[in-house]
Protein backbone atom coordinates (compact mmCIF):
# COMPACT_ATOMS: atom_id res chain seq x y z
CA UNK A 1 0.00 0.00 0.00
CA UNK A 2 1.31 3.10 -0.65
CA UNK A 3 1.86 5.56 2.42
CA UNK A 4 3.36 8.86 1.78
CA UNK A 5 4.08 11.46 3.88
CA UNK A 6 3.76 15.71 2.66
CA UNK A 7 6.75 17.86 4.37
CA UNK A 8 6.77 21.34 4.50
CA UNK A 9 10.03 23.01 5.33
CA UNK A 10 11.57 26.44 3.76
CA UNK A 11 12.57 25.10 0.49
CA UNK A 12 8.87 23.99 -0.60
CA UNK A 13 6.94 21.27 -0.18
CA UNK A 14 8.77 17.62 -0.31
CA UNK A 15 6.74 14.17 -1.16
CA UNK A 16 8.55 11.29 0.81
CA UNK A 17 6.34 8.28 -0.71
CA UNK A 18 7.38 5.63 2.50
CA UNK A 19 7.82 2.49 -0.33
CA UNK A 20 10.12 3.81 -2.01
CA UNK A 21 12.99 2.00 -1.41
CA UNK A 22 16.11 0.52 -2.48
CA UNK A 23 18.51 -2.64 -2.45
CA UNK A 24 21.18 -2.23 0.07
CA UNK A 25 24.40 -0.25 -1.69
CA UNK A 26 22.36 -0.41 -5.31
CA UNK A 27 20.63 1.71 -7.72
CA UNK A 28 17.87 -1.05 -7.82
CA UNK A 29 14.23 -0.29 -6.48
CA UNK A 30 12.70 -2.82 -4.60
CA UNK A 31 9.50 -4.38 -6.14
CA UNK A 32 7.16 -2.66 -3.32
CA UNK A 33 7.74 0.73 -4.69
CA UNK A 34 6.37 0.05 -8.15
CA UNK A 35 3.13 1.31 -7.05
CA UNK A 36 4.50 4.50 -6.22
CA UNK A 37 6.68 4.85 -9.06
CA UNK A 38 3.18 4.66 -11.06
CA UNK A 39 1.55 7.47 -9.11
CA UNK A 40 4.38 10.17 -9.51
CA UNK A 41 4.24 9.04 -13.18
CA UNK A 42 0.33 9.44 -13.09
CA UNK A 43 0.45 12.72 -11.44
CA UNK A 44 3.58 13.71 -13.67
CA UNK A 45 1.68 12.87 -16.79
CA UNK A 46 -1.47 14.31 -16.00
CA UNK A 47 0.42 17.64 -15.05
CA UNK A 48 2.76 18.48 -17.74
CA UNK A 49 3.33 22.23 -16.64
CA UNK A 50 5.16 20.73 -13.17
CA UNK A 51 8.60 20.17 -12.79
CA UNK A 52 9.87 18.39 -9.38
CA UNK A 53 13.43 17.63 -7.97
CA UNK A 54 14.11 14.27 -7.58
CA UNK A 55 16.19 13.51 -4.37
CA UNK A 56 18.24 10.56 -3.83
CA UNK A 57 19.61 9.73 0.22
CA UNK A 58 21.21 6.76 1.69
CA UNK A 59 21.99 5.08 4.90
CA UNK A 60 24.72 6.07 7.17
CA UNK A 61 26.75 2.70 5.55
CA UNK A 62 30.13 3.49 3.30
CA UNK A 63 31.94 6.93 3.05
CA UNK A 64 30.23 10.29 2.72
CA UNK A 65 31.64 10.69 -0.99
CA UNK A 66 30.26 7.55 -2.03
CA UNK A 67 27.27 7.89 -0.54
CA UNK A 68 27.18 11.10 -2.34
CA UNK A 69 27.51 9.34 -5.56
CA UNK A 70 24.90 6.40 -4.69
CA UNK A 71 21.87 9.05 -3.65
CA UNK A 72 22.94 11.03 -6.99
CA UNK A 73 22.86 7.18 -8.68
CA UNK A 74 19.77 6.39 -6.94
CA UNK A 75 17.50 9.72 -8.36
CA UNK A 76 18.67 8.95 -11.80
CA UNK A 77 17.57 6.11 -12.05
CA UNK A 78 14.03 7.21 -10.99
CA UNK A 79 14.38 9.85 -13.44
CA UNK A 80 15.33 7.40 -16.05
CA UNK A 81 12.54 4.99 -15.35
CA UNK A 82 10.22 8.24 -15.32
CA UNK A 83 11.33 8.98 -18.76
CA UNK A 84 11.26 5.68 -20.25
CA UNK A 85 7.27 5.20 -19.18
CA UNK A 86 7.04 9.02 -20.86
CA UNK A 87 7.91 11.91 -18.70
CA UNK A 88 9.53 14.50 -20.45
CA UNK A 89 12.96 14.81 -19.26
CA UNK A 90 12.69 18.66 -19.06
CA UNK A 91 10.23 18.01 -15.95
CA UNK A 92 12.84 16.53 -14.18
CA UNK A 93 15.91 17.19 -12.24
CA UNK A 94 17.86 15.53 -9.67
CA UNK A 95 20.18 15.86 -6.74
CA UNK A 96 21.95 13.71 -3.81
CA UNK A 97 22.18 13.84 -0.61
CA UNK A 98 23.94 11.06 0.59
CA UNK A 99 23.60 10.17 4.04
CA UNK A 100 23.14 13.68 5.54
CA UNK A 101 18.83 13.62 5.96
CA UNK A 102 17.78 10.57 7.02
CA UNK A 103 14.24 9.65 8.26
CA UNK A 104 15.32 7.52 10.93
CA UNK A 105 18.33 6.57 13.17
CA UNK A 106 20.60 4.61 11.28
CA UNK A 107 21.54 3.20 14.56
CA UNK A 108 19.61 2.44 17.92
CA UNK A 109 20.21 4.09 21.08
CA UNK A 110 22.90 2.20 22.74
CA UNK A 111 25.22 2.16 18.97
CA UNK A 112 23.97 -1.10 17.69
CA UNK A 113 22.80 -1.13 13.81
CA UNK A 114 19.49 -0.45 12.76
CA UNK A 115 18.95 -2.25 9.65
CA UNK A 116 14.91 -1.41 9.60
CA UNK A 117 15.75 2.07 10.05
CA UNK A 118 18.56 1.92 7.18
CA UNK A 119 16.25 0.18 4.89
CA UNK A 120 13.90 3.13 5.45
CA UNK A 121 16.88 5.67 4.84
CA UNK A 122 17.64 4.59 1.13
CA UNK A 123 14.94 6.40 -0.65
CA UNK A 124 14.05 9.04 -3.11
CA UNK A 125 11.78 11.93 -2.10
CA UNK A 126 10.20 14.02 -4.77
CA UNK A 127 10.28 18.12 -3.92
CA UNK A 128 7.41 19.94 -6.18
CA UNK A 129 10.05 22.56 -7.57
CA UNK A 130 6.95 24.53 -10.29
């Protein structure tokens, strides 16, 4: 089901869709966030006129630079799979994060992993940008 979540912050408003997720240190979406792959392309196509950043983030695992380059990785690839199911490519931009905004603690309170919480952390938000 899909579950998404509307944040409002200073730069504009942000759509962090919950399912979609990635494979651990991959550019490969898990199967679960199909569905809301679908609706940004439904809302995408039915809009023309908008344009929204695509964001890419990662968990806390690996070194800053290359988690730079995976979260930059990770929102082309969205973008690409947008444009191959026909969004134009001028509606679309991108940009990485890395590990600096995640959702959740990568790690619990006493320093032991959180691998739920990581999971969660490898995402792509969407930030309405016209």
């Amino acid at each position: 089901h899909i579950y998404a979540q509307i944040i409002d912050d200073n730069e504009g408003k942000t759509l962090v869709l919950k399912n979609l997720e990635f494979y651990f240190d991959r550019t490969k979406v898990l199967e679960k966030s199909r569905p809301d792959i679908e609706l940004v392309f439904s809302y995408l196509s039915s809009h023309p006129e908008k344009k929204i950043m695509i964001e890419g983030h990662t968990d806390s695992k690996g070194s800053d630079n290359y988690n730079l380059y995976l979260s930059k990785a990770r929102a082309n690839k969205i973008k690409e799979i947008l444009m191959v199911m026909g969004i134009a490519g001028d509606q679309l931009t991108t940009n990485g994060y890395g590990e600096l905004r995640p959702l959740l603690p990568n790690k619990n309170e006493d320093g032991s992993d959180n691998p739920e919480n990581r999971q969660h952390n490898r995402r792509v938000e969407f930030r309405l940008i016209k």
